[in-house]
C-alpha atoms as a PDB file:
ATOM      1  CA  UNK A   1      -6.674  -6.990   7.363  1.00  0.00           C
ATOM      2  CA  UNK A   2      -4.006  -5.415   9.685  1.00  0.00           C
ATOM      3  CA  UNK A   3      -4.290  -5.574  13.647  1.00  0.00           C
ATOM      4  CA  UNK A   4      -4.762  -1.832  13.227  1.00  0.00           C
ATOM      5  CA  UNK A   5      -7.588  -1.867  11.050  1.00  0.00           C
ATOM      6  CA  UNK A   6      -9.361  -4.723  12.664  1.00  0.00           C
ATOM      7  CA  UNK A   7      -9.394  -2.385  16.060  1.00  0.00           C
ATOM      8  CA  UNK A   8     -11.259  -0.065  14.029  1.00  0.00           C
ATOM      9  CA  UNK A   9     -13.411  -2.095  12.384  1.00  0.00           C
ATOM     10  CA  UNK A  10     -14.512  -3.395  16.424  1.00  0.00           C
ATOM     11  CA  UNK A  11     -14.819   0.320  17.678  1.00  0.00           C
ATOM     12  CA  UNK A  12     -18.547  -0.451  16.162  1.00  0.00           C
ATOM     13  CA  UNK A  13     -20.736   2.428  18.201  1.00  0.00           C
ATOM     14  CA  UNK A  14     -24.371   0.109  18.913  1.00  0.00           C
ATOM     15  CA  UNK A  15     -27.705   1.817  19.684  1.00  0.00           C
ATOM     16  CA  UNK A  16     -27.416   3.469  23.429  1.00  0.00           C
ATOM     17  CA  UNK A  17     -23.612   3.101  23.622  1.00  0.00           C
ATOM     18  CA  UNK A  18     -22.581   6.393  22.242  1.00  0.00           C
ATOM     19  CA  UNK A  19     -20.076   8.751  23.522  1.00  0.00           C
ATOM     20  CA  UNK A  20     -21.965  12.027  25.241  1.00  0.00           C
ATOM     21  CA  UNK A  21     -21.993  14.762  22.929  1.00  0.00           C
ATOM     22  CA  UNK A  22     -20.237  17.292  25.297  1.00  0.00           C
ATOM     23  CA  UNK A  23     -22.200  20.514  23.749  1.00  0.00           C
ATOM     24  CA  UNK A  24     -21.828  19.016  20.057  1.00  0.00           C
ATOM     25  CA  UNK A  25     -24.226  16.973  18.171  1.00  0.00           C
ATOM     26  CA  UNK A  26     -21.602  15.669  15.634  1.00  0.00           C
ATOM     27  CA  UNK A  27     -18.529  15.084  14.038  1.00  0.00           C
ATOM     28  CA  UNK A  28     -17.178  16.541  10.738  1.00  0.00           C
ATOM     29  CA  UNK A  29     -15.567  14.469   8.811  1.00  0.00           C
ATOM     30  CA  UNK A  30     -13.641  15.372   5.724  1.00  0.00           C
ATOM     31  CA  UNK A  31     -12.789  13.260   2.750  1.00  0.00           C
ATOM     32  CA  UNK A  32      -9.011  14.999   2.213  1.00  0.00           C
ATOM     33  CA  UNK A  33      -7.700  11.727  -0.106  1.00  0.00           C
ATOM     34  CA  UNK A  34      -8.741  12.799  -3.572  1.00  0.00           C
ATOM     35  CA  UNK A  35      -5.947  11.980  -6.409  1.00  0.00           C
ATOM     36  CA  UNK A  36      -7.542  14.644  -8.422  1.00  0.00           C
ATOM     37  CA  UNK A  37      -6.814  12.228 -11.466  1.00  0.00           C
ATOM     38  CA  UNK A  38      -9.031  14.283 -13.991  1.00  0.00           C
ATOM     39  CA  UNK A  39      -6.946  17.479 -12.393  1.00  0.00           C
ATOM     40  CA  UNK A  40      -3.616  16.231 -13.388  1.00  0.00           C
ATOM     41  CA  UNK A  41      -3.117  14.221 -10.593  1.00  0.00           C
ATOM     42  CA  UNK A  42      -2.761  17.389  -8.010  1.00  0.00           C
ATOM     43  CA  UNK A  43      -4.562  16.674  -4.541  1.00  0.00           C
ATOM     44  CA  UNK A  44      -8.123  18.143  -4.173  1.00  0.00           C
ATOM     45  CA  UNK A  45      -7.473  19.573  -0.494  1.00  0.00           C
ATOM     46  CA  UNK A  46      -4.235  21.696  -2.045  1.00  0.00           C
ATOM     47  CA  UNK A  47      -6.439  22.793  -5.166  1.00  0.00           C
ATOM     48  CA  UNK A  48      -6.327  27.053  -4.664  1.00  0.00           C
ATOM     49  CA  UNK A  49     -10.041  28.459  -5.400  1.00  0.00           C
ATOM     50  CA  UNK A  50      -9.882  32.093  -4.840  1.00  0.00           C
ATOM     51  CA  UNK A  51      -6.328  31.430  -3.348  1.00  0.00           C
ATOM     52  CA  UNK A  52      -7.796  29.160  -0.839  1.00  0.00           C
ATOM     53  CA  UNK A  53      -7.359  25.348  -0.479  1.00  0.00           C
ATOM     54  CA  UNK A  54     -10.190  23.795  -0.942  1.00  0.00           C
ATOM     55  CA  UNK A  55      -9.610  21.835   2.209  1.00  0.00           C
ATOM     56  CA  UNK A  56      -8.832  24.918   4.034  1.00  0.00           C
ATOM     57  CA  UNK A  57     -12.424  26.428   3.028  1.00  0.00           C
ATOM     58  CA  UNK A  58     -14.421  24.103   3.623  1.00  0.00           C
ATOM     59  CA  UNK A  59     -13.061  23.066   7.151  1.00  0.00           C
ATOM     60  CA  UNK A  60     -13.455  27.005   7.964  1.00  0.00           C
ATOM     61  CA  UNK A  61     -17.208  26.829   6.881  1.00  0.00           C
ATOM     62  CA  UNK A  62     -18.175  23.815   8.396  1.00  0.00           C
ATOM     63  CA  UNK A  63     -16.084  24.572  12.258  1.00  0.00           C
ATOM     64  CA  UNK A  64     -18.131  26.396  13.618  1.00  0.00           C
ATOM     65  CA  UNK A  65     -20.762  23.172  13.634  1.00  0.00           C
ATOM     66  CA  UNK A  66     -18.977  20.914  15.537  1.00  0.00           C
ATOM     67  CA  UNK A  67     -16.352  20.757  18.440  1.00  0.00           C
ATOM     68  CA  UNK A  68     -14.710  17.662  16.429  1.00  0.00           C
ATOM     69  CA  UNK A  69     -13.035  17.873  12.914  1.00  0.00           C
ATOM     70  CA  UNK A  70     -11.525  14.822  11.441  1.00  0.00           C
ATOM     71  CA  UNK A  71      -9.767  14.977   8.172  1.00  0.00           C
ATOM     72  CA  UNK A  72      -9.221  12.154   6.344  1.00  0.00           C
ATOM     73  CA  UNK A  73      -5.888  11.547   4.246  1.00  0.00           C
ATOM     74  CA  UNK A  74      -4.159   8.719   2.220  1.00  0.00           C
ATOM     75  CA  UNK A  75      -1.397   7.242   4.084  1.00  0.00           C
ATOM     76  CA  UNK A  76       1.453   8.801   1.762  1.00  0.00           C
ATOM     77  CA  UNK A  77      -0.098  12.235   1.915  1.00  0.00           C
ATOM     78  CA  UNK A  78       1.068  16.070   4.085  1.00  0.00           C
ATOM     79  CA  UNK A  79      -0.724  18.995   4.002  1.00  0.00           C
ATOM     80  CA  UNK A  80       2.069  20.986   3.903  1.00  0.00           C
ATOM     81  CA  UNK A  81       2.818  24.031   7.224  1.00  0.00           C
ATOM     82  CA  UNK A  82       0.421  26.866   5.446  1.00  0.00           C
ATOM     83  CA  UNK A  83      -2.631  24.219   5.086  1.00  0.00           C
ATOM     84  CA  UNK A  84      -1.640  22.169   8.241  1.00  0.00           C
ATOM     85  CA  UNK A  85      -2.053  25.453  10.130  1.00  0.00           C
ATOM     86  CA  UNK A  86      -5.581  26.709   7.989  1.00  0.00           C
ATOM     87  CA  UNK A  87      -7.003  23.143   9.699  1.00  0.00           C
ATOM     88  CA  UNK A  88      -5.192  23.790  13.170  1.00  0.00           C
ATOM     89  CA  UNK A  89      -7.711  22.077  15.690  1.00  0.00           C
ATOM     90  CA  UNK A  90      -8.608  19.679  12.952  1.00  0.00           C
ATOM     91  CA  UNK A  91      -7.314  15.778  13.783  1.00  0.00           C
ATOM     92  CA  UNK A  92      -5.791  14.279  11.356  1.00  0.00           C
ATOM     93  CA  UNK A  93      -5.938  10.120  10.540  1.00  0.00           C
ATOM     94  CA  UNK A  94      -5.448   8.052   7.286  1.00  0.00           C
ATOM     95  CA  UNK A  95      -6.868   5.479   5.598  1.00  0.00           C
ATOM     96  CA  UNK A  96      -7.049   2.393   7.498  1.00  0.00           C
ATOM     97  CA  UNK A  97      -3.796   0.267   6.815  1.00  0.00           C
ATOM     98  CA  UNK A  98      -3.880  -1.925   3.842  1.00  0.00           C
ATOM     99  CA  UNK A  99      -7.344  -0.454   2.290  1.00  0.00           C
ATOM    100  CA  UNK A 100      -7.665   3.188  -0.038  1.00  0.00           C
ATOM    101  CA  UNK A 101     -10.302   5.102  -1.185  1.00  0.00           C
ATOM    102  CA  UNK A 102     -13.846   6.222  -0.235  1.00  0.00           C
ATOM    103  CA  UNK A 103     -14.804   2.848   2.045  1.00  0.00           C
ATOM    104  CA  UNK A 104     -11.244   3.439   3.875  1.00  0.00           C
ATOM    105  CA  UNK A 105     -11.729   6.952   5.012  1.00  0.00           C
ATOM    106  CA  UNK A 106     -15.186   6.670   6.095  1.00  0.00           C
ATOM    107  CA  UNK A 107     -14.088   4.141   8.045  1.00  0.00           C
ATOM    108  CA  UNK A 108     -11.161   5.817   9.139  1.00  0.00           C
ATOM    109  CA  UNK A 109     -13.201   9.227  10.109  1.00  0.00           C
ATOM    110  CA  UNK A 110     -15.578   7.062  11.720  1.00  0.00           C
ATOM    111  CA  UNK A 111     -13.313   5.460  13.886  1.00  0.00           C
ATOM    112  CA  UNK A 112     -11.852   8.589  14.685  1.00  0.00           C
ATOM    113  CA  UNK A 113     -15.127  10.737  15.256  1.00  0.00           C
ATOM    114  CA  UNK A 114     -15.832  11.605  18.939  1.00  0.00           C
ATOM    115  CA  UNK A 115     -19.762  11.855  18.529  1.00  0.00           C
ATOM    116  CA  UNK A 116     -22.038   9.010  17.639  1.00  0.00           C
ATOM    117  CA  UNK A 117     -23.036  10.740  14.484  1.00  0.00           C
ATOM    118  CA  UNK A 118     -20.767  12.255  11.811  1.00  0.00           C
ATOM    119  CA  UNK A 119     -21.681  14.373   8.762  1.00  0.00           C
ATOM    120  CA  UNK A 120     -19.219  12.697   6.323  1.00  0.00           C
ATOM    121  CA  UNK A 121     -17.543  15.854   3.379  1.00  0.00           C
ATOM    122  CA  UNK A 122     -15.877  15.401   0.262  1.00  0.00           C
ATOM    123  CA  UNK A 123     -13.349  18.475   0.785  1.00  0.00           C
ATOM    124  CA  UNK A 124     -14.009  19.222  -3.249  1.00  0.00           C
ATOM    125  CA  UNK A 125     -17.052  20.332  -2.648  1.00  0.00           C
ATOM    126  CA  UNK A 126     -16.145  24.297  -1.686  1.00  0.00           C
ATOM    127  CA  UNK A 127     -20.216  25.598  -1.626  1.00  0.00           C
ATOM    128  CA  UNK A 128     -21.199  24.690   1.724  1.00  0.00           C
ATOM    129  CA  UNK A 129     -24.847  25.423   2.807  1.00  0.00           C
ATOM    130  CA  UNK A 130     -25.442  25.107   6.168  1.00  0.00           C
ATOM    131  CA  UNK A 131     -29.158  25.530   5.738  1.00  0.00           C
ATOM    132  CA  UNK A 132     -28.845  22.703   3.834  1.00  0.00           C
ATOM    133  CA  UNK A 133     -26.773  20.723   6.565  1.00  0.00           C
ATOM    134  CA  UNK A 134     -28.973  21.523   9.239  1.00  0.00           C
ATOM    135  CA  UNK A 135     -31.860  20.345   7.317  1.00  0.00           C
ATOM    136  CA  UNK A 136     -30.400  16.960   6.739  1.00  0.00           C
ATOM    137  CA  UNK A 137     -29.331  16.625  10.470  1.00  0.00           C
ATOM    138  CA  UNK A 138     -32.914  17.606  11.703  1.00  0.00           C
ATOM    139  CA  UNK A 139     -33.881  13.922   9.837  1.00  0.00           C
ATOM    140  CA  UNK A 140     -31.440  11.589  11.391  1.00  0.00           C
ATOM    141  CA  UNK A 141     -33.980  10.151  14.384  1.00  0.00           C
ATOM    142  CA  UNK A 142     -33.051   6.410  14.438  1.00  0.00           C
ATOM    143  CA  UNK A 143     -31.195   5.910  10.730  1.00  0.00           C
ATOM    144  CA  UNK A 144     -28.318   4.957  10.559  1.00  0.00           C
ATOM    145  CA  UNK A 145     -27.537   7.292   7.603  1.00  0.00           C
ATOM    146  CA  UNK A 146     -28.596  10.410   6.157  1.00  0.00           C
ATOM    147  CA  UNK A 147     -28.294  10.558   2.232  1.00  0.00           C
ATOM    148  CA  UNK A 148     -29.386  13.117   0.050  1.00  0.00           C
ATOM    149  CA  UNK A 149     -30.473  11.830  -3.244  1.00  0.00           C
ATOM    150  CA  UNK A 150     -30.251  13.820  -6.671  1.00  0.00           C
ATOM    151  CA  UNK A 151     -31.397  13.340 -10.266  1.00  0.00           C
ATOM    152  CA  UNK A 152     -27.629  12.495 -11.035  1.00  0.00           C
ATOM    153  CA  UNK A 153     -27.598   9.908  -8.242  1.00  0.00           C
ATOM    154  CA  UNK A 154     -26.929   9.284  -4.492  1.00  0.00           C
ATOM    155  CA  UNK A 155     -24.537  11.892  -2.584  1.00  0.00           C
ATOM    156  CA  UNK A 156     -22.527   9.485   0.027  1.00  0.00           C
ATOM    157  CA  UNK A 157     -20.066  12.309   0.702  1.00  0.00           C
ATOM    158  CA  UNK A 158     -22.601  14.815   1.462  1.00  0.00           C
ATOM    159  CA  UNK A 159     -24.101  12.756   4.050  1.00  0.00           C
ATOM    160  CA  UNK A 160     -24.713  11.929   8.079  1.00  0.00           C
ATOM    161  CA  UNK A 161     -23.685   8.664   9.532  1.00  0.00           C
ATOM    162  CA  UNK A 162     -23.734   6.540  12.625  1.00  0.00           C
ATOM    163  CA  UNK A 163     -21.077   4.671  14.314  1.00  0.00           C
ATOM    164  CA  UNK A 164     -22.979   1.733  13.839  1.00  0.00           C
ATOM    165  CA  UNK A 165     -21.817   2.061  10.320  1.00  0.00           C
ATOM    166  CA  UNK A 166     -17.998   0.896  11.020  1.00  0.00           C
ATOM    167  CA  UNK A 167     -19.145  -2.053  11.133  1.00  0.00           C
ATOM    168  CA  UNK A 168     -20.669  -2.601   7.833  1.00  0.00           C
ATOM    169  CA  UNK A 169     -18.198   0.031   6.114  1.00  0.00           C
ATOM    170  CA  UNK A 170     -15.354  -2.452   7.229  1.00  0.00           C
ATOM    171  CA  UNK A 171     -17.187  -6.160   6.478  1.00  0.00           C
ATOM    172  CA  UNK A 172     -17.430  -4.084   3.017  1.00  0.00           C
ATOM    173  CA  UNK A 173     -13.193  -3.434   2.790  1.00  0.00           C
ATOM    174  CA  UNK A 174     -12.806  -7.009   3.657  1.00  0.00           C
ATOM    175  CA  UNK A 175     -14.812  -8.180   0.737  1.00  0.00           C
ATOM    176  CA  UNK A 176     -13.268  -6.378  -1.625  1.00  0.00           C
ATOM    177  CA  UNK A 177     -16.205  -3.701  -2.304  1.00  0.00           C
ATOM    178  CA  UNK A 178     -15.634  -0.193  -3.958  1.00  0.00           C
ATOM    179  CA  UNK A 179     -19.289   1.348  -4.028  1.00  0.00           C
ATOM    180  CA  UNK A 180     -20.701   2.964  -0.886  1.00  0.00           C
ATOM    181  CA  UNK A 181     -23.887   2.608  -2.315  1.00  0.00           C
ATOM    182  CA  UNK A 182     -23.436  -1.077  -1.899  1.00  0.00           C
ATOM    183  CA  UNK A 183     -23.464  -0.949   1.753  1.00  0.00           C
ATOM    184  CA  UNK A 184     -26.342   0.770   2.024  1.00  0.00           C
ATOM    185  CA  UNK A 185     -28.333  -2.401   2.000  1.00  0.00           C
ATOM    186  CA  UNK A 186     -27.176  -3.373   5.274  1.00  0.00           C
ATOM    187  CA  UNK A 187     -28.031  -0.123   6.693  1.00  0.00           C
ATOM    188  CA  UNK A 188     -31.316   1.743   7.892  1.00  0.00           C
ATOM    189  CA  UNK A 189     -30.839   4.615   5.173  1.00  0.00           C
ATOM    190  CA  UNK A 190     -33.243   7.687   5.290  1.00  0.00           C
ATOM    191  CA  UNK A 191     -32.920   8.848   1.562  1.00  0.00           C
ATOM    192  CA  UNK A 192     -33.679  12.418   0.834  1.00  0.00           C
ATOM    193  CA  UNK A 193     -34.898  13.886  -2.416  1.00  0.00           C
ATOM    194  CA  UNK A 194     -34.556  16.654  -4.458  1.00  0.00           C
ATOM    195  CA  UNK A 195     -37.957  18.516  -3.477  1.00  0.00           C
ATOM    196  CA  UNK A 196     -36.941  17.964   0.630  1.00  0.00           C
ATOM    197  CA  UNK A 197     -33.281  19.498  -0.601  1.00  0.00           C
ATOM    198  CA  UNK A 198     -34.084  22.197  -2.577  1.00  0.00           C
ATOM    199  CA  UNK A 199     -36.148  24.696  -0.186  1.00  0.00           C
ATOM    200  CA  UNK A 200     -32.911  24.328   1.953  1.00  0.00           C
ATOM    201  CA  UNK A 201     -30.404  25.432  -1.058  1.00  0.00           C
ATOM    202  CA  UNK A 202     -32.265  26.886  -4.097  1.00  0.00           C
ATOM    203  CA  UNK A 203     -29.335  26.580  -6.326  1.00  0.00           C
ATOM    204  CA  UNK A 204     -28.123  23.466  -5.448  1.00  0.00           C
ATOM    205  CA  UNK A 205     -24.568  25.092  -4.494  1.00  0.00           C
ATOM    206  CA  UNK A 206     -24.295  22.082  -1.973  1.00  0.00           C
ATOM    207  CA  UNK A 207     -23.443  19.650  -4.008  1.00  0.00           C
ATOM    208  CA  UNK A 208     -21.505  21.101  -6.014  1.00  0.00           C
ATOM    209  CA  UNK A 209     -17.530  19.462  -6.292  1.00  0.00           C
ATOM    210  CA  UNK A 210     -14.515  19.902  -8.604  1.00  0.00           C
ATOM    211  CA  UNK A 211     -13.262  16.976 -10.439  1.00  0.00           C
ATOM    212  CA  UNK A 212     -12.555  18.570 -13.657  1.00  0.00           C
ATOM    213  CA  UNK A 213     -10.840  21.953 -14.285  1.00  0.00           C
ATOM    214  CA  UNK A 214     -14.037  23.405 -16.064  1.00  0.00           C
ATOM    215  CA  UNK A 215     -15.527  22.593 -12.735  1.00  0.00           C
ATOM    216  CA  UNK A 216     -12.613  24.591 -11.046  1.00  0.00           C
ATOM    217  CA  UNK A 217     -13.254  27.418 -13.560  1.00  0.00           C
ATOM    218  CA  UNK A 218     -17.387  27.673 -12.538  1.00  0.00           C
ATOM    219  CA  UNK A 219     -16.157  27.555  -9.453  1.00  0.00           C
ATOM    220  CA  UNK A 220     -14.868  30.615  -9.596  1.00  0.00           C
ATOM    221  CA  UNK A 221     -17.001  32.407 -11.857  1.00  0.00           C
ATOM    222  CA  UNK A 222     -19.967  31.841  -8.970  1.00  0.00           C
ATOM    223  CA  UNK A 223     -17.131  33.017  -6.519  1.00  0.00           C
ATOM    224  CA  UNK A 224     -16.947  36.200  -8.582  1.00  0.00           C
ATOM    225  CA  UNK A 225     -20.740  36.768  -9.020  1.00  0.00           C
END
């Protein structure tokens, strides 16, 4: 592990040690790293829906929540002047040095983030409900993560999580694990089903992502309807 990524790894956030939230209760943080490999390789955040990044809309839904955006790219990766200036305000980090994918950015935003708690975003997932959002936030007490959980599975990038998850995120990297579901384990994880979910977004529009283009193409018919 670099010098760089073990600071990270020891900015661990423990229980009455976080930052003041200065008028915000939490950070944004979006997953901008996505290969896209089922899209032909193109990156997720520069994907046009409606003529819009898909990084670009969802950091201008989800803005207005929070005083602190963190985007999240791979260490090889630019936005480019047009979307670098759709996420102007946004900070911008990278994987921690010597790691990629999911593990690496969460730790990265985490590290990053400016409030104790972050709601973690995949930036394919263009359908953001903040009913939805605020519902999961109004859980988060003493857990140390908030993460919906679906028929299909668990949502880790549609989730809320605590500093005090840097730790375990990084311990995680060092061992060689993929899977955020396998550090949940370690952590105090409020879980929330389908029934507690679906009041807050009838159509489940939340959850929704792109990873295929026939997910890119319903994406646009339910931008049309």
């Amino acid at each position: 592990m670099s010098l760089h990524a073990l600071d990270a790894c020891h900015s661990e956030v423990r229980p009455g040690q976080c930052p003041p939230d200065n008028g915000a209760s939490y950070s944004v943080i979006l997953l901008a790293g996505g290969l896209g490999a089922r899209l032909g390789g193109q990156d997720k955040a520069t994907l046009l829906l409606a003529g819009e990044p898909l990084l670009g809309r969802v950091h201008r839904c989800v803005a207005p929540l929070t005083d602190d955006v963190v985007i999240v790219l791979r260490p090889d990766q630019e936005l480019g002047p047009a979307l670098a200036a759709a996420v102007q305000g946004a900070a911008v980090v990278r994987d921690l040095p010597g790691y990629s994918g999911v593990l690496s950015g969460m730790a990265a935003g985490l590290a990053a983030a400016r409030h104790g708690w972050s709601l973690v975003l995949a930036c394919d997932m263009p359908f953001v409900q903040i009913p939805l959002l605020r519902y999961l936030w109004s859980l988060h007490g003493d857990w140390d993560a908030i993460v919906p959980r679906l028929a299909v599975g668990l949502e880790p990038l549609h989730a809320f999580y605590h500093k005090r998850c840097l730790s375990p995120l990084c311990a995680a990297l060092a061992q060689g694990l993929r899977r955020v579901s396998g550090v949940y384990e370690t952590l105090r994880v409020r879980y929330v089903d389908e029934g507690e979910t679906a009041p807050h977004d009838p159509q489940r529009l939340g959850f929704f992502n792109v990873n295929t283009l026939q997910d890119l193409a319903r994406a646009h018919e339910l931008l049309a309807r």
